[in-house]
PDB file of N, CA and C in Angstrom:
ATOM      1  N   UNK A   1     132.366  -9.267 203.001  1.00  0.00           N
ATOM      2  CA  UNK A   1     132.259  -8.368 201.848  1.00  0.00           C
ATOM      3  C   UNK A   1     132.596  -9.118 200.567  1.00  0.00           C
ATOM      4  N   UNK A   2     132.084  -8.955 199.519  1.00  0.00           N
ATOM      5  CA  UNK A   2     132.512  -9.241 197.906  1.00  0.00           C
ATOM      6  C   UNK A   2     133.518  -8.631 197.453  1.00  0.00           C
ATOM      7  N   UNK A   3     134.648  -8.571 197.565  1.00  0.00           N
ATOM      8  CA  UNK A   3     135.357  -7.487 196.480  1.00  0.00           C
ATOM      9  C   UNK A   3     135.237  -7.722 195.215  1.00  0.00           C
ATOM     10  N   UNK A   4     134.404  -8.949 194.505  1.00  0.00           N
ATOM     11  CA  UNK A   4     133.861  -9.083 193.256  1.00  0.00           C
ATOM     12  C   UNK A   4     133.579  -7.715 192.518  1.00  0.00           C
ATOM     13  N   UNK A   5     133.224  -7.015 193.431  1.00  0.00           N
ATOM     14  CA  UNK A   5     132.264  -5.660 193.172  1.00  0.00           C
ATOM     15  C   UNK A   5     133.135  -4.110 192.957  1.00  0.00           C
ATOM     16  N   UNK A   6     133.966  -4.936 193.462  1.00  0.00           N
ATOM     17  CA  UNK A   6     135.293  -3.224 193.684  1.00  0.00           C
ATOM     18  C   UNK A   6     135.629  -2.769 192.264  1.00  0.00           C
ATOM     19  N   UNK A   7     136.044  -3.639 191.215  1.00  0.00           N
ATOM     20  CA  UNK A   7     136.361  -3.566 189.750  1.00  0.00           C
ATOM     21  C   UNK A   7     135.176  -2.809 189.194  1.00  0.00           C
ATOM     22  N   UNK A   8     133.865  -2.814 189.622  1.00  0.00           N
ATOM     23  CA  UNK A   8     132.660  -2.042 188.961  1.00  0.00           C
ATOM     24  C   UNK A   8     132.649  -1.183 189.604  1.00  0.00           C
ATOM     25  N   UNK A   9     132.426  -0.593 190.889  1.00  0.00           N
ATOM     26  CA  UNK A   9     132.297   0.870 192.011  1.00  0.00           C
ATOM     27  C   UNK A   9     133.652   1.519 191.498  1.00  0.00           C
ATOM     28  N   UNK A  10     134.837   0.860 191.426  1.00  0.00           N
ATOM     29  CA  UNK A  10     135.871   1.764 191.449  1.00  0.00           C
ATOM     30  C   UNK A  10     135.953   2.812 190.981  1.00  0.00           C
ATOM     31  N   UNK A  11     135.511   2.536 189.344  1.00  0.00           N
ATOM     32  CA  UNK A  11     135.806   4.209 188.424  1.00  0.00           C
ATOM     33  C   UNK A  11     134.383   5.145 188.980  1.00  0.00           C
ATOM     34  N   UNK A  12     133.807   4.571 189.480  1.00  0.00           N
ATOM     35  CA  UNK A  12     132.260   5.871 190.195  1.00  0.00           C
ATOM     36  C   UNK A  12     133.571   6.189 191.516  1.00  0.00           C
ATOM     37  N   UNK A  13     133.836   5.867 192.424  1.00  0.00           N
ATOM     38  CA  UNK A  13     134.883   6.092 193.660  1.00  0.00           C
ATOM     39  C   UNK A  13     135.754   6.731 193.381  1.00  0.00           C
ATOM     40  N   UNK A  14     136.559   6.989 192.060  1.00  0.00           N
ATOM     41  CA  UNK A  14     137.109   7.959 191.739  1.00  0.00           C
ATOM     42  C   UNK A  14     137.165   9.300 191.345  1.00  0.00           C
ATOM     43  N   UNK A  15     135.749   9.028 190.430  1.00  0.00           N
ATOM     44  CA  UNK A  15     134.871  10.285 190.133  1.00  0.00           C
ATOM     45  C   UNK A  15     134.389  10.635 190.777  1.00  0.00           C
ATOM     46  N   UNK A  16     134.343  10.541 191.977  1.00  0.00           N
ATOM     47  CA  UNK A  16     133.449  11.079 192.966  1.00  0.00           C
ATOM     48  C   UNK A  16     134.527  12.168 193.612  1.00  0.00           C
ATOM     49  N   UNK A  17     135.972  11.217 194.109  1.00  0.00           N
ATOM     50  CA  UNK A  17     136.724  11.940 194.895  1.00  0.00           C
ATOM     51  C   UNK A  17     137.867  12.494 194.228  1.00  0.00           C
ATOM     52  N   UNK A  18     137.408  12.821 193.097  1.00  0.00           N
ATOM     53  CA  UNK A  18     138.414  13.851 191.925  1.00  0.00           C
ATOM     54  C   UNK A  18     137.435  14.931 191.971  1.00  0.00           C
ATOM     55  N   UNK A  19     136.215  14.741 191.685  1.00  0.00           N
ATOM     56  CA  UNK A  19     135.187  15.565 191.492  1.00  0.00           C
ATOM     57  C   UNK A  19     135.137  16.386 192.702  1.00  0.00           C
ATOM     58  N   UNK A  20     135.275  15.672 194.028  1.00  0.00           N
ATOM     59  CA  UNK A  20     134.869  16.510 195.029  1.00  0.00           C
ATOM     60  C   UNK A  20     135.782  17.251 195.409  1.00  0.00           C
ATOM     61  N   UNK A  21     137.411  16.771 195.090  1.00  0.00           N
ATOM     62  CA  UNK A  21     138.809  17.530 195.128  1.00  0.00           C
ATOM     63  C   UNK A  21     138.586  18.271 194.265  1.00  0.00           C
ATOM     64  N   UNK A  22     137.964  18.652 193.266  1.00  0.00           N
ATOM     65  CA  UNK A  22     138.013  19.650 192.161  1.00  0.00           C
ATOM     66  C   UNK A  22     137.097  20.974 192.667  1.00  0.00           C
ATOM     67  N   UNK A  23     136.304  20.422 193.313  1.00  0.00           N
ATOM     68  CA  UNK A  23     135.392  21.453 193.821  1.00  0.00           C
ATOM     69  C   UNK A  23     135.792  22.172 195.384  1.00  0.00           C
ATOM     70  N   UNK A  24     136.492  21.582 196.244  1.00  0.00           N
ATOM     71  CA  UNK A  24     136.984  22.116 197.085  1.00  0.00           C
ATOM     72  C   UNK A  24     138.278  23.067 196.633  1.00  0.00           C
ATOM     73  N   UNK A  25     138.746  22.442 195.598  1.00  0.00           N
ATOM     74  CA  UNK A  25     139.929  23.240 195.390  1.00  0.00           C
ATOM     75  C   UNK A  25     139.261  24.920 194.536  1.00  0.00           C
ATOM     76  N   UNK A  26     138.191  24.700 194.012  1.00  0.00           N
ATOM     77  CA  UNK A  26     137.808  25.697 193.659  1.00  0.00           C
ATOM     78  C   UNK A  26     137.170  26.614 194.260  1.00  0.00           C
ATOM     79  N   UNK A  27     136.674  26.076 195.473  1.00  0.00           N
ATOM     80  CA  UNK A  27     135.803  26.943 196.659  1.00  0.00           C
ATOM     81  C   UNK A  27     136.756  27.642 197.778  1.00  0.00           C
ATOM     82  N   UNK A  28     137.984  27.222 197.205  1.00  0.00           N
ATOM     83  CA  UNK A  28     139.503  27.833 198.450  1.00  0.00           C
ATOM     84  C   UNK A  28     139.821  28.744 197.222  1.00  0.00           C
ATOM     85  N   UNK A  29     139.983  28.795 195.892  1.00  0.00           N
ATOM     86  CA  UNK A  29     140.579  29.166 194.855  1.00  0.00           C
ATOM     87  C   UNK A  29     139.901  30.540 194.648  1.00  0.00           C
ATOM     88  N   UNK A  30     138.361  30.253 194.469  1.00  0.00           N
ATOM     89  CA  UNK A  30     137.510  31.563 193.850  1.00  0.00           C
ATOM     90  C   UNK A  30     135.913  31.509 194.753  1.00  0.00           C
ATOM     91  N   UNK A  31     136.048  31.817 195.912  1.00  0.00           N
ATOM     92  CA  UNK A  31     135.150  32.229 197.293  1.00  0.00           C
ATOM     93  C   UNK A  31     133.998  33.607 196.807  1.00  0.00           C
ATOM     94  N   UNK A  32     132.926  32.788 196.508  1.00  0.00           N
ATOM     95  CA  UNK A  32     132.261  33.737 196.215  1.00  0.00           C
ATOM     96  C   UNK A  32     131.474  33.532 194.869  1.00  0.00           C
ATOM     97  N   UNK A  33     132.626  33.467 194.385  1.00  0.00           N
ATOM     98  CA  UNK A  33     132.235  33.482 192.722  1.00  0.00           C
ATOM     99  C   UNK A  33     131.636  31.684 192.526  1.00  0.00           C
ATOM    100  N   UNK A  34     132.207  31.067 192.127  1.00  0.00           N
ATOM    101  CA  UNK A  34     131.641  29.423 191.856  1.00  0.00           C
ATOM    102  C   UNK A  34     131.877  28.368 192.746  1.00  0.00           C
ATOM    103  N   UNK A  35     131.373  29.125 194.440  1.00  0.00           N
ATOM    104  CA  UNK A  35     131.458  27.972 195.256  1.00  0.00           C
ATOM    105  C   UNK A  35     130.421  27.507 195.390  1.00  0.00           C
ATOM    106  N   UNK A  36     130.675  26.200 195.423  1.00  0.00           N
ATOM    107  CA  UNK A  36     129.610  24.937 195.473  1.00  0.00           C
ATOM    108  C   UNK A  36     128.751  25.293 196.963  1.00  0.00           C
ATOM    109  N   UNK A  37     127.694  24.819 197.029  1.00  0.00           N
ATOM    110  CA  UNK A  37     126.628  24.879 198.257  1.00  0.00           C
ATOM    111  C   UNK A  37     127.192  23.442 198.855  1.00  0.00           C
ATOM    112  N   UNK A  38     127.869  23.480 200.006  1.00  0.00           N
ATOM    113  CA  UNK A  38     128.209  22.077 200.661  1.00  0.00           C
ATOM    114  C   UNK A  38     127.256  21.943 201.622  1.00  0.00           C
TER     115      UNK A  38
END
């Protein structure tokens, strides 16, 4: 593997798994109303 590459993917790898914690937490939070289609 390169980890050359980790310094560029990283901040997308974060946004991804903030983003996707944000949306689970909202689909336990408000069921119905603005849950995401998983």
């Amino acid at each position: 593997m390169k980890f050359t590459y980790l310094p560029t993917y990283l901040p997308i790898y974060l946004y991804l798994l903030i983003h996707f914690c944000f949306a689970i937490d909202s689909f336990f939070s408000h069921p119905g109303e603005t849950a995401p289609k998983l």
